[in-house]
C-alpha atoms as a PDB file:
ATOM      1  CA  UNK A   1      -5.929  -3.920  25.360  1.00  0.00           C
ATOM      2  CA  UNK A   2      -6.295  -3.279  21.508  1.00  0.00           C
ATOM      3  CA  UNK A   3      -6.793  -6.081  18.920  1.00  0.00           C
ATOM      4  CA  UNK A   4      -4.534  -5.364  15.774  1.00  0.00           C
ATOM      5  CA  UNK A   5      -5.151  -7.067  13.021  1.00  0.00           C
ATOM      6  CA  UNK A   6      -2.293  -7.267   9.208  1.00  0.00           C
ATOM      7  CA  UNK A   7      -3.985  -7.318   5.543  1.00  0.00           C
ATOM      8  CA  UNK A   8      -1.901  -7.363   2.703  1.00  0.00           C
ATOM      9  CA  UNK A   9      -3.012  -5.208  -0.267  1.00  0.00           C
ATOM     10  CA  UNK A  10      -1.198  -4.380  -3.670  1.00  0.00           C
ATOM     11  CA  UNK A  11      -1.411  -1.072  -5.275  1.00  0.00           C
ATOM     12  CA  UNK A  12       0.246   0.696  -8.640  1.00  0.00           C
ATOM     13  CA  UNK A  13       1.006   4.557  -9.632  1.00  0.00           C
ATOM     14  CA  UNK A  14       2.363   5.899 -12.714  1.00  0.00           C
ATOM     15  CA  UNK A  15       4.286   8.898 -10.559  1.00  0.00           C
ATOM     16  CA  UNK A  16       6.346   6.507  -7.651  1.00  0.00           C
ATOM     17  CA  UNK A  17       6.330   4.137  -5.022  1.00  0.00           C
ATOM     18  CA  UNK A  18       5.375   6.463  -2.437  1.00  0.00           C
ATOM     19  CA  UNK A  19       2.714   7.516  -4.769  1.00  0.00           C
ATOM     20  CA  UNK A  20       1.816   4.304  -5.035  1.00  0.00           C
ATOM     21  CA  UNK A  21       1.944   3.637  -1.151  1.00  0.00           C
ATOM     22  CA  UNK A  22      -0.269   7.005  -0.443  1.00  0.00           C
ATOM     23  CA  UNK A  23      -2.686   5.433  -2.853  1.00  0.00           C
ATOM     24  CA  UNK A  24      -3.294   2.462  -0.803  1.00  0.00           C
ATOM     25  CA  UNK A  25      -3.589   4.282   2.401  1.00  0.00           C
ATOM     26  CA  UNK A  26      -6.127   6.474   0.979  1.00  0.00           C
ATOM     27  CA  UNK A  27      -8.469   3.742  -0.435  1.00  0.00           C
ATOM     28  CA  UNK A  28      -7.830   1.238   2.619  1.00  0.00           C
ATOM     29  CA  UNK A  29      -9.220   3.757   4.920  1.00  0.00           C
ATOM     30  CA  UNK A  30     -12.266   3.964   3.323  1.00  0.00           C
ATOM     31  CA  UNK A  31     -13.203   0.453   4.711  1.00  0.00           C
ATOM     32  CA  UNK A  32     -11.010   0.584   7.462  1.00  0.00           C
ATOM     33  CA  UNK A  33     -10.699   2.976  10.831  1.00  0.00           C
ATOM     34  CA  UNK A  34      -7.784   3.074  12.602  1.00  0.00           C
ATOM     35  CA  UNK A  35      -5.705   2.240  10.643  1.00  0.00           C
ATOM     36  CA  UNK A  36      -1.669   1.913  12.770  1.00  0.00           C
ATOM     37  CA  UNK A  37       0.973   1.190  10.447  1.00  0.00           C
ATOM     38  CA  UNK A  38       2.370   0.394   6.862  1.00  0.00           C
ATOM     39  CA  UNK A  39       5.029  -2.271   6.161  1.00  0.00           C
ATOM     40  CA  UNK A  40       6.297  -2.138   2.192  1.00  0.00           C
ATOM     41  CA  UNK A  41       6.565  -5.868   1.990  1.00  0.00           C
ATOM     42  CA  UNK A  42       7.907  -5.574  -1.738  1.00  0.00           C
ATOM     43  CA  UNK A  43       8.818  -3.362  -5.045  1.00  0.00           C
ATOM     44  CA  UNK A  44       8.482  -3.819  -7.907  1.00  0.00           C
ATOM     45  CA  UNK A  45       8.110  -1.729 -11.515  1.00  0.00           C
ATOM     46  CA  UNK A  46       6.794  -2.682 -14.700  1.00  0.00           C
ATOM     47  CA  UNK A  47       9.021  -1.850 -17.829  1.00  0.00           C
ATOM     48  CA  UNK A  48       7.969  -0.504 -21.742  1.00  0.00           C
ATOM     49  CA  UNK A  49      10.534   0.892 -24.166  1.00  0.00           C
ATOM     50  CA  UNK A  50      13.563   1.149 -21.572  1.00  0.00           C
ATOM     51  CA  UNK A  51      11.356   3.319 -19.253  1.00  0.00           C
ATOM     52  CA  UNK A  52       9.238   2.675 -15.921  1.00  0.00           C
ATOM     53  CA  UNK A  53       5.540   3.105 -17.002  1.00  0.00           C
ATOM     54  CA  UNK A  54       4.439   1.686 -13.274  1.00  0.00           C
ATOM     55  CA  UNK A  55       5.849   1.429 -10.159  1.00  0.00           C
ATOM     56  CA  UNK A  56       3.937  -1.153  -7.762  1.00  0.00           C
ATOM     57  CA  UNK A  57       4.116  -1.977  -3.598  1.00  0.00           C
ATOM     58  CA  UNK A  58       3.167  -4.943  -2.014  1.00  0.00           C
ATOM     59  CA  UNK A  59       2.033  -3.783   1.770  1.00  0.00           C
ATOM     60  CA  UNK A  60       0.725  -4.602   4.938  1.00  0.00           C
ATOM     61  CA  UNK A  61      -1.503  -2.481   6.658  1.00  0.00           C
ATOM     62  CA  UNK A  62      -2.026  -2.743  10.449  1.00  0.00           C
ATOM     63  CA  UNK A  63      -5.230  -1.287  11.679  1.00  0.00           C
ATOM     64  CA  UNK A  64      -6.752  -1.379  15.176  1.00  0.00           C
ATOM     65  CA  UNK A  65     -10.646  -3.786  15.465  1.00  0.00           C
ATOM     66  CA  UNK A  66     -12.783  -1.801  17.472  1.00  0.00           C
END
């Protein structure tokens, strides 16, 4: 039977939510192994001059305990 265990991390990109999602994969599995699933909990984007200078995801990563 596996164990799963849910963290919540927040990450930013200058380029686009899935940008910003990839980003947060990719340093989360430095720490973590097996990591299952990822649930964008929220979105949100900063705003300068009429333009989107950030683009930001709240997520929860699902990763299997060993």
């Amino acid at each position: 039977m596996a164990v799963l265990k849910v963290i919540e991390v927040l990450s930013s990109s200058t380029v686009s939510w899935e940008d910003a999602t990839k980003q947060a994969v990719t340093e989360a599995s430095k720490s973590l192994k097996n990591i299952r699933s990822v649930y964008v909990k929220e979105q949100s984007a900063q705003v300068k001059d009429n333009a989107i200078v950030e683009f930001r995801v709240n997520l929860k990563i699902t990763f299997e305990i060993e």
